[in-house]
N, C-alpha and C. Protein backbone atom coordinates (compact mmCIF):
# COMPACT_ATOMS: atom_id res chain seq x y z
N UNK A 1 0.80 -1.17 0.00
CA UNK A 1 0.00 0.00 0.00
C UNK A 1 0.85 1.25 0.00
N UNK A 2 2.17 1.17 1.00
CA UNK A 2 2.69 2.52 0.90
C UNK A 2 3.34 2.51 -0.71
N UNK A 3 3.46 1.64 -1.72
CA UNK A 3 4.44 1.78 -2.65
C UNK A 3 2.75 2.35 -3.54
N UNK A 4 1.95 1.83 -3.57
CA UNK A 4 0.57 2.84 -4.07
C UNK A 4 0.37 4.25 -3.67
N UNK A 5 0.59 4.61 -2.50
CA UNK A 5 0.15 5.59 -1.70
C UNK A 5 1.59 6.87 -2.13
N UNK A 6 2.79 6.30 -2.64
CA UNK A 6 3.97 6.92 -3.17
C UNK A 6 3.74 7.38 -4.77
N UNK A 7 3.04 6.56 -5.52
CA UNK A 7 2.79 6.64 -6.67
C UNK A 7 1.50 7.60 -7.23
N UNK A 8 0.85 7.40 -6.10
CA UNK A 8 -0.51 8.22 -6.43
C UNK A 8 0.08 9.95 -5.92
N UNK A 9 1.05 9.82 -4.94
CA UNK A 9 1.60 11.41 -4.23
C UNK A 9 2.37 11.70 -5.91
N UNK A 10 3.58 11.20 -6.47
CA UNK A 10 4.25 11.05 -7.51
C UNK A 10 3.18 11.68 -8.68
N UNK A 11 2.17 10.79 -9.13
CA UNK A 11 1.02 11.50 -10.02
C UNK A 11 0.40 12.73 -9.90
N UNK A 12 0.68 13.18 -8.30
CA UNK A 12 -0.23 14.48 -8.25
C UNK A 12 0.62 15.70 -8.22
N UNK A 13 2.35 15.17 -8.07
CA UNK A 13 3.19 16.35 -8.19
C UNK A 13 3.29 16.08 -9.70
N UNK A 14 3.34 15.41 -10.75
CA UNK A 14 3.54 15.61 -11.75
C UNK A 14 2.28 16.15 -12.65
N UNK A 15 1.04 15.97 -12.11
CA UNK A 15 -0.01 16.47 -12.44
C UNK A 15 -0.26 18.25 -12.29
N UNK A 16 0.26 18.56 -10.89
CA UNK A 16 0.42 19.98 -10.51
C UNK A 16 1.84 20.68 -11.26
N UNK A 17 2.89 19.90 -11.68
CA UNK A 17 3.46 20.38 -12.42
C UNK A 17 3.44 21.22 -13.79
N UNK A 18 2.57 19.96 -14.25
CA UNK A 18 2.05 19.98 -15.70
C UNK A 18 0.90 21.48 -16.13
N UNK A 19 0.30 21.26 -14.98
CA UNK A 19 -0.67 22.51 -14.61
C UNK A 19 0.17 23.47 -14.88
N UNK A 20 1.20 23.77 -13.72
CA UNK A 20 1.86 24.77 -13.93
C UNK A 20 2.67 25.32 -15.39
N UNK A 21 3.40 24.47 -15.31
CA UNK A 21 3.91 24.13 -17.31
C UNK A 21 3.26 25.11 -18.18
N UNK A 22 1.69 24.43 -18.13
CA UNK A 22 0.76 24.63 -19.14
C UNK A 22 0.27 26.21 -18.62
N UNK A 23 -0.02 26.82 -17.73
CA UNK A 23 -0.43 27.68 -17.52
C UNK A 23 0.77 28.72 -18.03
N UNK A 24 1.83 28.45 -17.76
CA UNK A 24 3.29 29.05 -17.86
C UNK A 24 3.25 29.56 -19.09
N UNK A 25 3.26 28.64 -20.15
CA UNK A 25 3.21 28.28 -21.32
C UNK A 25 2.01 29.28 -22.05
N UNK A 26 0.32 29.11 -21.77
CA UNK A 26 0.01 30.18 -22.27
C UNK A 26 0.14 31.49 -21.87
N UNK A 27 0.73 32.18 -20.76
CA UNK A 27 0.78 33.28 -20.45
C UNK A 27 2.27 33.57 -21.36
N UNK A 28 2.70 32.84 -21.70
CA UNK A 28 4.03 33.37 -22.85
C UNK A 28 3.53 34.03 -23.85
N UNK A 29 2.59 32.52 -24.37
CA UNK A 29 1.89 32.73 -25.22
C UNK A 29 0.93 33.94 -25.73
N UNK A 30 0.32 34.50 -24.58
CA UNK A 30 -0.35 35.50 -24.49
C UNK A 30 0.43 37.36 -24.91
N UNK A 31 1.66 36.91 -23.79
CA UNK A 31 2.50 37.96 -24.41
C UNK A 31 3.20 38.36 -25.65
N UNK A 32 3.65 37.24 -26.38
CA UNK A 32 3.98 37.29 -27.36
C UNK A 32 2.99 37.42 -28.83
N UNK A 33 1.96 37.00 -28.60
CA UNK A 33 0.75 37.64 -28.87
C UNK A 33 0.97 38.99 -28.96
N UNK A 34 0.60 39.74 -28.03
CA UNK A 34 0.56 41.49 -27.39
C UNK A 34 1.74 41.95 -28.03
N UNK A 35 2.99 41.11 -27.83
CA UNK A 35 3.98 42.41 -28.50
C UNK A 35 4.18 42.23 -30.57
N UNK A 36 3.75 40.55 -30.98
CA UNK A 36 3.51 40.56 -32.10
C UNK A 36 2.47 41.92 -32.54
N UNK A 37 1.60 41.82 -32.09
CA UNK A 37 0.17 42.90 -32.30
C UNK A 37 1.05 44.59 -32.55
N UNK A 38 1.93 45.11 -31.14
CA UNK A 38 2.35 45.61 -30.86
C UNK A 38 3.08 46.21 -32.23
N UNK A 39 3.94 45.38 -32.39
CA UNK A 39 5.11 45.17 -33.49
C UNK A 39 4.16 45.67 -34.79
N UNK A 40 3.30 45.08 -35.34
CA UNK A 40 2.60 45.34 -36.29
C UNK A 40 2.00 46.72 -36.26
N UNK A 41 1.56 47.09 -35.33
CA UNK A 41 0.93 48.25 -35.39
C UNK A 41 2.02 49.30 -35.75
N UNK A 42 3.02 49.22 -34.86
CA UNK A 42 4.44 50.09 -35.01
C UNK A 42 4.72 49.98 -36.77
N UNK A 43 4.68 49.02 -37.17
CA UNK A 43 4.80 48.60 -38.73
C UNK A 43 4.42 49.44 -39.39
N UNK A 44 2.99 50.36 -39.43
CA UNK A 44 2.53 50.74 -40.16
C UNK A 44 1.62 52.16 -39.24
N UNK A 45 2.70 52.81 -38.80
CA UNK A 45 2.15 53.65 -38.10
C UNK A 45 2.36 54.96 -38.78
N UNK A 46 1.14 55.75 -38.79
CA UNK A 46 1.53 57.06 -39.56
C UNK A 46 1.61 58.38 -38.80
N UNK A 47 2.24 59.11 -39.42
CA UNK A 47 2.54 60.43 -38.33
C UNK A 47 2.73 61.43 -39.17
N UNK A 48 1.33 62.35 -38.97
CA UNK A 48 1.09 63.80 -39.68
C UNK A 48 1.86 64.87 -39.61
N UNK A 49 2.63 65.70 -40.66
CA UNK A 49 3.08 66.77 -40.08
C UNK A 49 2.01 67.59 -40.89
N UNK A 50 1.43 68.91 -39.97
CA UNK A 50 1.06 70.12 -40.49
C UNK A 50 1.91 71.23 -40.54
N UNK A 51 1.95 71.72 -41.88
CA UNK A 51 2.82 73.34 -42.17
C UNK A 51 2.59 73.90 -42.83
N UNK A 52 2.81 75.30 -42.37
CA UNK A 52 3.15 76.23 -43.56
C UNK A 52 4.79 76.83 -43.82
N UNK A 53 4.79 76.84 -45.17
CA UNK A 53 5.95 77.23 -45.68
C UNK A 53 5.93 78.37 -46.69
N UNK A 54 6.65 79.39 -46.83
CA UNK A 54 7.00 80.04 -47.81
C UNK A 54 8.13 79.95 -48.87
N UNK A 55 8.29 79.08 -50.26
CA UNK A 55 8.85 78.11 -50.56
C UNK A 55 8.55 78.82 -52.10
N UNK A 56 10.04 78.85 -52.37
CA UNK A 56 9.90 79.01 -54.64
C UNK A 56 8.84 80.05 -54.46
N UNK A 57 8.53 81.10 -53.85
CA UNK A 57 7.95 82.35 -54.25
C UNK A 57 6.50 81.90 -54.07
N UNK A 58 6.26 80.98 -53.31
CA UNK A 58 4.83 80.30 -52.75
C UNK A 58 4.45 80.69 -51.36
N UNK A 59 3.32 80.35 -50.91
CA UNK A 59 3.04 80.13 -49.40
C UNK A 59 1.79 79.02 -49.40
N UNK A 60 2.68 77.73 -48.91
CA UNK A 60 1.60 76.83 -48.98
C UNK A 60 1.13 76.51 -47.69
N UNK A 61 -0.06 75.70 -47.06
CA UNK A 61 0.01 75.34 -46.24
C UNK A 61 -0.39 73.37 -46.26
N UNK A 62 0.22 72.49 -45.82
CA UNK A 62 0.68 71.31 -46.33
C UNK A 62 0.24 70.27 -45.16
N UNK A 63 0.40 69.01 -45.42
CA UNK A 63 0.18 67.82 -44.51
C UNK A 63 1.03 67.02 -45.53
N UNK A 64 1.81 66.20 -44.01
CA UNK A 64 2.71 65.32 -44.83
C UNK A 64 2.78 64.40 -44.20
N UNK A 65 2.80 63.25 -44.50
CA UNK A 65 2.86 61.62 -43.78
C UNK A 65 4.46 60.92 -43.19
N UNK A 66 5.22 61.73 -42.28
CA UNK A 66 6.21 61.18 -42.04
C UNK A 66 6.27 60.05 -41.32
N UNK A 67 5.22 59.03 -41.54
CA UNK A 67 5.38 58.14 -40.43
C UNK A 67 5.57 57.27 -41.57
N UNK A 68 5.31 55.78 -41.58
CA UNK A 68 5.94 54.30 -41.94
C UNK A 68 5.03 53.40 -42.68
N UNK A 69 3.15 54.34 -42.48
CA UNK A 69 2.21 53.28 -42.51
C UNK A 69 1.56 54.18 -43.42
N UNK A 70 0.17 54.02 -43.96
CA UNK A 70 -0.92 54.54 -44.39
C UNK A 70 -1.49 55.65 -43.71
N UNK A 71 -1.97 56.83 -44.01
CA UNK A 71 -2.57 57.50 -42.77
C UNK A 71 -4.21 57.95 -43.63
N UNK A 72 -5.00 57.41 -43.10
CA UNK A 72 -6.54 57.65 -43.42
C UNK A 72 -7.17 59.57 -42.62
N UNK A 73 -7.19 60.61 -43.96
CA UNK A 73 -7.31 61.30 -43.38
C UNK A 73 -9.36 61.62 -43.37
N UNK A 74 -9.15 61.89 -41.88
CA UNK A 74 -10.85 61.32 -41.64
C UNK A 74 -11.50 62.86 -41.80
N UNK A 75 -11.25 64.44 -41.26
CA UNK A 75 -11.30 65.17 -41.30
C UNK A 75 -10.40 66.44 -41.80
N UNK A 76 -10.37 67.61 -42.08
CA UNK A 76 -9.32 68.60 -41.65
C UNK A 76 -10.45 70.07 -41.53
N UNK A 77 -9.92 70.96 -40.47
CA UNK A 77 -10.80 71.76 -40.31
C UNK A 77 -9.72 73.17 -40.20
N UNK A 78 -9.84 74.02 -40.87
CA UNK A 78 -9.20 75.21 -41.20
C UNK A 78 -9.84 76.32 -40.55
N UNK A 79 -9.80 77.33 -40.11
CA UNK A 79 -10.00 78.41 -39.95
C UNK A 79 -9.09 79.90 -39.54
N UNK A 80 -9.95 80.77 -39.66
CA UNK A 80 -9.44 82.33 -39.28
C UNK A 80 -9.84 82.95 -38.07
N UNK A 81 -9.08 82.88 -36.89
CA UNK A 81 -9.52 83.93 -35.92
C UNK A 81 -10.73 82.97 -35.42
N UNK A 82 -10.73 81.45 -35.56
CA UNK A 82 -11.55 80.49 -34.46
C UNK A 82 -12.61 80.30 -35.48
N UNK A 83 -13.35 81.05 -36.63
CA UNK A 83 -14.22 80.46 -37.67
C UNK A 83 -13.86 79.66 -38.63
N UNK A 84 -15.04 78.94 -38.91
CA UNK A 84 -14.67 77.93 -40.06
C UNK A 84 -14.23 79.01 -41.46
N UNK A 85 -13.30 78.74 -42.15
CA UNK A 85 -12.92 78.87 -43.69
C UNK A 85 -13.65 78.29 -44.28
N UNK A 86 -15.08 78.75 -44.88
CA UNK A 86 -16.07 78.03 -45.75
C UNK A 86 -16.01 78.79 -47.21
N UNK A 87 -15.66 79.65 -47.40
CA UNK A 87 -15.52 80.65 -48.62
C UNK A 87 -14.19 81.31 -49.16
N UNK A 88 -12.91 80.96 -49.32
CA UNK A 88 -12.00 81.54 -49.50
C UNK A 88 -12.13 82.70 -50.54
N UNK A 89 -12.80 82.90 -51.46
CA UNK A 89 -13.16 84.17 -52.03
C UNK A 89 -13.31 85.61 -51.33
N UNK A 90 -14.65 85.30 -49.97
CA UNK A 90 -15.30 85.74 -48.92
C UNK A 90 -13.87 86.26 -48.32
N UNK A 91 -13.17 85.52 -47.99
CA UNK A 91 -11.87 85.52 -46.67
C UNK A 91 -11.12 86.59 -47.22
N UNK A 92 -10.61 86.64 -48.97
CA UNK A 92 -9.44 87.35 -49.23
C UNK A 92 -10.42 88.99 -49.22
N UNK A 93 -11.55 88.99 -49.98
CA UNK A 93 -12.15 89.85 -50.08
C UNK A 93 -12.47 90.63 -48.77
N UNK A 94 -12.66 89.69 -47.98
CA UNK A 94 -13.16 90.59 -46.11
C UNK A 94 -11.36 90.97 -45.83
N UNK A 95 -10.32 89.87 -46.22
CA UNK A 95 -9.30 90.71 -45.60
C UNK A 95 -8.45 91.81 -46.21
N UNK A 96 -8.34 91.72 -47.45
CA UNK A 96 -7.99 92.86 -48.30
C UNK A 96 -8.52 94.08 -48.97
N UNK A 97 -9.60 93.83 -49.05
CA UNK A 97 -11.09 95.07 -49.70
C UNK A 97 -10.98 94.31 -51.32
N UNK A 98 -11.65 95.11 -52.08
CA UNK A 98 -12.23 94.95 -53.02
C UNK A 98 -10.94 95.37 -54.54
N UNK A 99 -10.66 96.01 -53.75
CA UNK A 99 -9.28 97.01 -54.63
C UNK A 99 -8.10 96.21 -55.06
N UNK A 100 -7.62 94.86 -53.47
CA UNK A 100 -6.49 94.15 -53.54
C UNK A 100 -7.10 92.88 -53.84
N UNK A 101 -8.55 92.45 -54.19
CA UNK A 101 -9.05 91.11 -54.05
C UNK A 101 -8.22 90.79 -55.52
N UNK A 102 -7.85 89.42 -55.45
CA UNK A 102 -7.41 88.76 -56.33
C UNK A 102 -8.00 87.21 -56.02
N UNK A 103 -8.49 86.71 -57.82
CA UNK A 103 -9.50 85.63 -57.98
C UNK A 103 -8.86 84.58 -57.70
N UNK A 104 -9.78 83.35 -58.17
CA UNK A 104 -9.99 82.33 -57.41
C UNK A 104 -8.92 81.12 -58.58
N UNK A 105 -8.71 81.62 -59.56
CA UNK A 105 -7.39 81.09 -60.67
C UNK A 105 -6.19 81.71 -59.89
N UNK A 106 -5.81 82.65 -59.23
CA UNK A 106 -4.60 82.42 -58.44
C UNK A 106 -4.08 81.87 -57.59
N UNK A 107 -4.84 81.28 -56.76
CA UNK A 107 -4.58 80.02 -55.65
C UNK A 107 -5.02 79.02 -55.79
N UNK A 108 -4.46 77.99 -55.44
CA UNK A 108 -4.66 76.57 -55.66
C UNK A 108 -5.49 76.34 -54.11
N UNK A 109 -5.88 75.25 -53.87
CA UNK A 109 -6.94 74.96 -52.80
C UNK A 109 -7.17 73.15 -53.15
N UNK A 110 -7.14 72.28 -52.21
CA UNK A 110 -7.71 70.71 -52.28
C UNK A 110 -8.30 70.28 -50.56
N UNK A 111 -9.00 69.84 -50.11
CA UNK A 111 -9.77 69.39 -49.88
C UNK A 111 -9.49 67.76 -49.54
N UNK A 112 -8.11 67.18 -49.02
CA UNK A 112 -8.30 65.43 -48.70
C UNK A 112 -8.81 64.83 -47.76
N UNK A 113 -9.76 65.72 -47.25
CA UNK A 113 -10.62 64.50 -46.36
C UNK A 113 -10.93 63.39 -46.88
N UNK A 114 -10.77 62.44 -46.18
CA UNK A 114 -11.30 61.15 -46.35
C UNK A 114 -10.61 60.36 -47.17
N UNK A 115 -9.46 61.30 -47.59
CA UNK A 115 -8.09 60.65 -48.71
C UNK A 115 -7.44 59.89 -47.73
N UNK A 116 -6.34 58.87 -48.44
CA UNK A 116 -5.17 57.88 -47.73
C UNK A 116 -4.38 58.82 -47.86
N UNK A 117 -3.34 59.03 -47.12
CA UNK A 117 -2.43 59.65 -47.23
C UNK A 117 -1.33 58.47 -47.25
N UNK A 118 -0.01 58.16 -47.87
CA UNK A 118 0.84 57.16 -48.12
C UNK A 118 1.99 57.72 -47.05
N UNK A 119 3.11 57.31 -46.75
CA UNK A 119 3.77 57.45 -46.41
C UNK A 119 4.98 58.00 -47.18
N UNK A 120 5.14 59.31 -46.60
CA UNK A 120 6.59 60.15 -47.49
C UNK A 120 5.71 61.47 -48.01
N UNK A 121 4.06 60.81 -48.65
CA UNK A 121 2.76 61.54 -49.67
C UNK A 121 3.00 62.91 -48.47
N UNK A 122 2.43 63.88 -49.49
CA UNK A 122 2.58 65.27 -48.72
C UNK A 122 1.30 66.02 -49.83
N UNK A 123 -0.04 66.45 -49.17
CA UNK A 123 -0.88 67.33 -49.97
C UNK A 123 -0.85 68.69 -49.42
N UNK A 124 -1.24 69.28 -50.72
CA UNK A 124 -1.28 70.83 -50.44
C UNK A 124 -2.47 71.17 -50.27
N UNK A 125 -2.78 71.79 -48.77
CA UNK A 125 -4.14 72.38 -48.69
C UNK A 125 -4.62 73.71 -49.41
N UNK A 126 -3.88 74.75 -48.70
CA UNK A 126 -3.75 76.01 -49.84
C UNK A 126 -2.70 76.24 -50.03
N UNK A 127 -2.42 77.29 -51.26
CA UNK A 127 -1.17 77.86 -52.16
C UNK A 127 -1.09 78.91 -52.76
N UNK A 128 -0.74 79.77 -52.49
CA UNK A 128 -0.88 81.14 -53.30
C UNK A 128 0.50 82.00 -53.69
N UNK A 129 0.90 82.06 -55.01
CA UNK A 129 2.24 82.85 -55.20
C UNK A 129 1.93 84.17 -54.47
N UNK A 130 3.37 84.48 -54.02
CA UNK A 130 4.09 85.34 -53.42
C UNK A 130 4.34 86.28 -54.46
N UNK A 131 3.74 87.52 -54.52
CA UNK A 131 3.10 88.53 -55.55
C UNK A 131 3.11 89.73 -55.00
N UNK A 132 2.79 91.31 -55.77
CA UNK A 132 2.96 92.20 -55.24
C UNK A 132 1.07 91.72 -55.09
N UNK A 133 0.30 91.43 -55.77
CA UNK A 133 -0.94 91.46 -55.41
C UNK A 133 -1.67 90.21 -54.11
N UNK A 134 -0.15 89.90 -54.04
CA UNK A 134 -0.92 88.36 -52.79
C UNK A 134 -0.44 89.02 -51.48
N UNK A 135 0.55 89.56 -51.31
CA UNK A 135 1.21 89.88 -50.10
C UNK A 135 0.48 90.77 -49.26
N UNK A 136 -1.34 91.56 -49.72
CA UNK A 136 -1.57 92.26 -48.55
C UNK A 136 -2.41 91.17 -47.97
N UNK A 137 -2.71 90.23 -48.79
CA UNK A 137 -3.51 89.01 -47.91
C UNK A 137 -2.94 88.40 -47.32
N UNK A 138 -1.51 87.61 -47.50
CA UNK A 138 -0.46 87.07 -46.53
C UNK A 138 -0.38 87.82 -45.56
N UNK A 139 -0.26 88.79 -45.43
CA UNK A 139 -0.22 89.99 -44.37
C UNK A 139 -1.39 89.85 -43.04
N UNK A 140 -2.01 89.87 -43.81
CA UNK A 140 -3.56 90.24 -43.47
C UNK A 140 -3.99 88.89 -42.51
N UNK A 141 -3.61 87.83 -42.78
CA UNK A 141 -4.03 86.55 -42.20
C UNK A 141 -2.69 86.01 -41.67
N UNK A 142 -1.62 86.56 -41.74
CA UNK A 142 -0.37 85.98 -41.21
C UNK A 142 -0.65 85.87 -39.71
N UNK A 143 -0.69 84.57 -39.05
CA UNK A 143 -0.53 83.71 -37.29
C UNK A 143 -2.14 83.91 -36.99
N UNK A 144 -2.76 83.87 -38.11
CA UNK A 144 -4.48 84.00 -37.92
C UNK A 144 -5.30 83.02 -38.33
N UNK A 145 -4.44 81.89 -38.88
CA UNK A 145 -4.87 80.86 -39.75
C UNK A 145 -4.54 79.81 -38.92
N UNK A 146 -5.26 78.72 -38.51
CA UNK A 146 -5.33 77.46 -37.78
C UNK A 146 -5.54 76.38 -38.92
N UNK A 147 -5.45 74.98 -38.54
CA UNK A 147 -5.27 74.20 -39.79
C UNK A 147 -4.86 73.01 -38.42
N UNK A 148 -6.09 71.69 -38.57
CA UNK A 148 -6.17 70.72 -38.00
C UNK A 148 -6.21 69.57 -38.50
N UNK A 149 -5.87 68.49 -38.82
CA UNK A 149 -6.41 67.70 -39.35
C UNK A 149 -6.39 65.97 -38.70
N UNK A 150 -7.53 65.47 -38.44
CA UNK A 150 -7.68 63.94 -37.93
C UNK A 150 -7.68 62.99 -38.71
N UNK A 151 -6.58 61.98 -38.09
CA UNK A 151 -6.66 60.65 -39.06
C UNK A 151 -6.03 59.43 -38.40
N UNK A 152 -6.65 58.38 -39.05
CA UNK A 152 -6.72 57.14 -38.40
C UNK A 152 -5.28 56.11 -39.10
N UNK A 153 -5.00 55.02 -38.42
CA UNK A 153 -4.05 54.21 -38.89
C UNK A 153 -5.35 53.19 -39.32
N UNK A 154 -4.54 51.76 -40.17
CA UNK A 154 -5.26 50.83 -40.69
C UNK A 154 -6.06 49.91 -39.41
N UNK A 155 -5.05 50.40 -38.07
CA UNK A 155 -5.93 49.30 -37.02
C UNK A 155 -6.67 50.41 -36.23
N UNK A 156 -7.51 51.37 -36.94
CA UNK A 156 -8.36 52.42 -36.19
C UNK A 156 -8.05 53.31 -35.00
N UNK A 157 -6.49 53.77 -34.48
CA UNK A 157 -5.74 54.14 -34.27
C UNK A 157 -6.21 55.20 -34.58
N UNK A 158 -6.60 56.70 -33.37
CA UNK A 158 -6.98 57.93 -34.11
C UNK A 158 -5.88 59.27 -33.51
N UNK A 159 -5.62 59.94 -34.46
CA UNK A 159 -4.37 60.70 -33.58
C UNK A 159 -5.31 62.63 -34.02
N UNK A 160 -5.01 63.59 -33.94
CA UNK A 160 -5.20 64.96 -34.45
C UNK A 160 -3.98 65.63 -34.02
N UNK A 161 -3.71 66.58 -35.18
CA UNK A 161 -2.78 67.15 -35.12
C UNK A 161 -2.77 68.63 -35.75
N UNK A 162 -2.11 69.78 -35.54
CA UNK A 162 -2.76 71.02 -36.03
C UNK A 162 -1.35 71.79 -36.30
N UNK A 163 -1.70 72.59 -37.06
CA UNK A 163 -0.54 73.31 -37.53
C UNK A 163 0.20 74.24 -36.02
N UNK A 164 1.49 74.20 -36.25
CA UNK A 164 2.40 74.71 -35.20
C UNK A 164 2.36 74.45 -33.88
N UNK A 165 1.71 73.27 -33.92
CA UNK A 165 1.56 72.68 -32.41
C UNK A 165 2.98 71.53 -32.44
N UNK A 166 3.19 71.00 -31.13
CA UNK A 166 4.52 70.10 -31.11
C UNK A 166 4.48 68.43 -32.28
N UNK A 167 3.25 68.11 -31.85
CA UNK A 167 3.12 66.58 -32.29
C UNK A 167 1.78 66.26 -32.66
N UNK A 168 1.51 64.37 -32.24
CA UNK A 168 -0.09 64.59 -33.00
C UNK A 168 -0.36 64.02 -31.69
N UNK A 169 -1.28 64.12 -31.45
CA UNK A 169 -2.37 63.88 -30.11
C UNK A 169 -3.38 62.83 -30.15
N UNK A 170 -3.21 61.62 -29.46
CA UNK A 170 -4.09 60.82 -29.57
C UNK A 170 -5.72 60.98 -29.22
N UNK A 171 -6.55 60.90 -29.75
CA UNK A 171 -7.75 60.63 -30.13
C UNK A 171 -8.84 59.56 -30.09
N UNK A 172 -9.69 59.84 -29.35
CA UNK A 172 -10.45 58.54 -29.11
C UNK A 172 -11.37 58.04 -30.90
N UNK A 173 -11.79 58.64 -31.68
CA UNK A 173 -12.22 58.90 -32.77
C UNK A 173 -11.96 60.42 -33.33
N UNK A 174 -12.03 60.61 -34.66
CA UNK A 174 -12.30 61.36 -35.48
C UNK A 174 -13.71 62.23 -35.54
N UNK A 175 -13.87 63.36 -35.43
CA UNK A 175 -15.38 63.58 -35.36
C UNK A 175 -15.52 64.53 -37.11
C-alpha cells in the first residue's frame, strides 16, 4: 500500500506540475501575442506633419505623412480667428477690400478629407504665389490661420494634429 500511496503522491506532483507548465506556457503565449500585435501596429504607423511654408515664391500650407504606414485622413478643419474657412473668395475679399481682391485662378486649394495619405505623400491644402498682389492678404491673415487635421491608422488608431503645435495627439475617434 505505501508503494501505491507513493505513486498516487508522484502522479499528483507531476499532475500539478504539468498545470503549472501549461499555464506558464500560455501566459508566454499571451505575451507574445501582445507584443507581435504591438510590433505590427508600429509597422505601419503614420505620423502627420502640419505646415506652412513660404517656398519658390509660394506660401503653402501642407500635410505630410512622415510616419511608416498609411494614414486615413478622416477630417481637416481650417479656420481664421476660431471660424470655419467656408468661402476663401469671402476671406481674401473681407481681408484685403475689393481694390487688392485677387481671384480664385490664383490660388490653388484641395480638400483630402477622407483621402489615404501614403507614407513620405505630402498634400497641399492652400497655395498662393508670393506677388505684389498676394502679399496684402499674406499679411492680413499671417498667425491668424489654424489648420487641424484627424486621421486614423489601418488598425483604427486615431491621432489629431494642427498646424504649429509640437506633435499629434491621440484621439479617441475622429469627429
Amino acid at each position: 500500500m505505501s508503494s501505491s500511496h507513493g505513486a498516487n503522491r508522484l502522479n499528483n506532483y507531476a499532475t500539478i506540475v504539468a498545470v503549472v507548465l501549461s499555464t506558464v506556457a500560455i501566459a508566454v503565449s499571451l505575451l507574445e501575442v501582445a507584443a507581435m500585435r504591438d510590433h505590427q501596429k508600429a509597422s505601419v504607423w503614420p505620423y502627420l506633419s502640419v505646415q506652412q511654408s513660404y517656398f519658390q515664391s509660394r506660401f503653402s500650407l501642407t500635410i505630410e505623412n512622415k510616419g511608416v504606414g498609411p494614414a486615413k485622413l478622416e477630417s481637416i478643419d481650417w479656420r481664421i480667428d476660431g471660424e470655419p474657412i467656408t468661402d476663401l473668395d469671402q476671406l481674401i475679399l473681407d481681408t484685403v477690400g475689393e481694390d487688392l481682391a485677387f481671384s480664385y485662378d490664383t490660388y490653388r486649394t484641395s480638400d483630402p478629407a477622407n483621402d489615404v495619405l501614403a507614407s513620405g505623400e505630402e498634400v497641399t491644402i492652400f497655395s498662393v504665389p508670393i506677388r505684389d498682389d498676394t502679399m496684402a492678404f499674406l499679411r492680413g491673415v499671417n498667425n491668424r490661420i489654424t489648420l487641424n487635421a484627424c486621421y486614423c491608422s489601418i488598425y483604427d488608431e486615431c491621432w489629431s494634429v494642427a498646424l504649429s503645435e509640437g506633435g499629434a495627439e491621440d484621439v479617441e475617434r475622429c469627429t
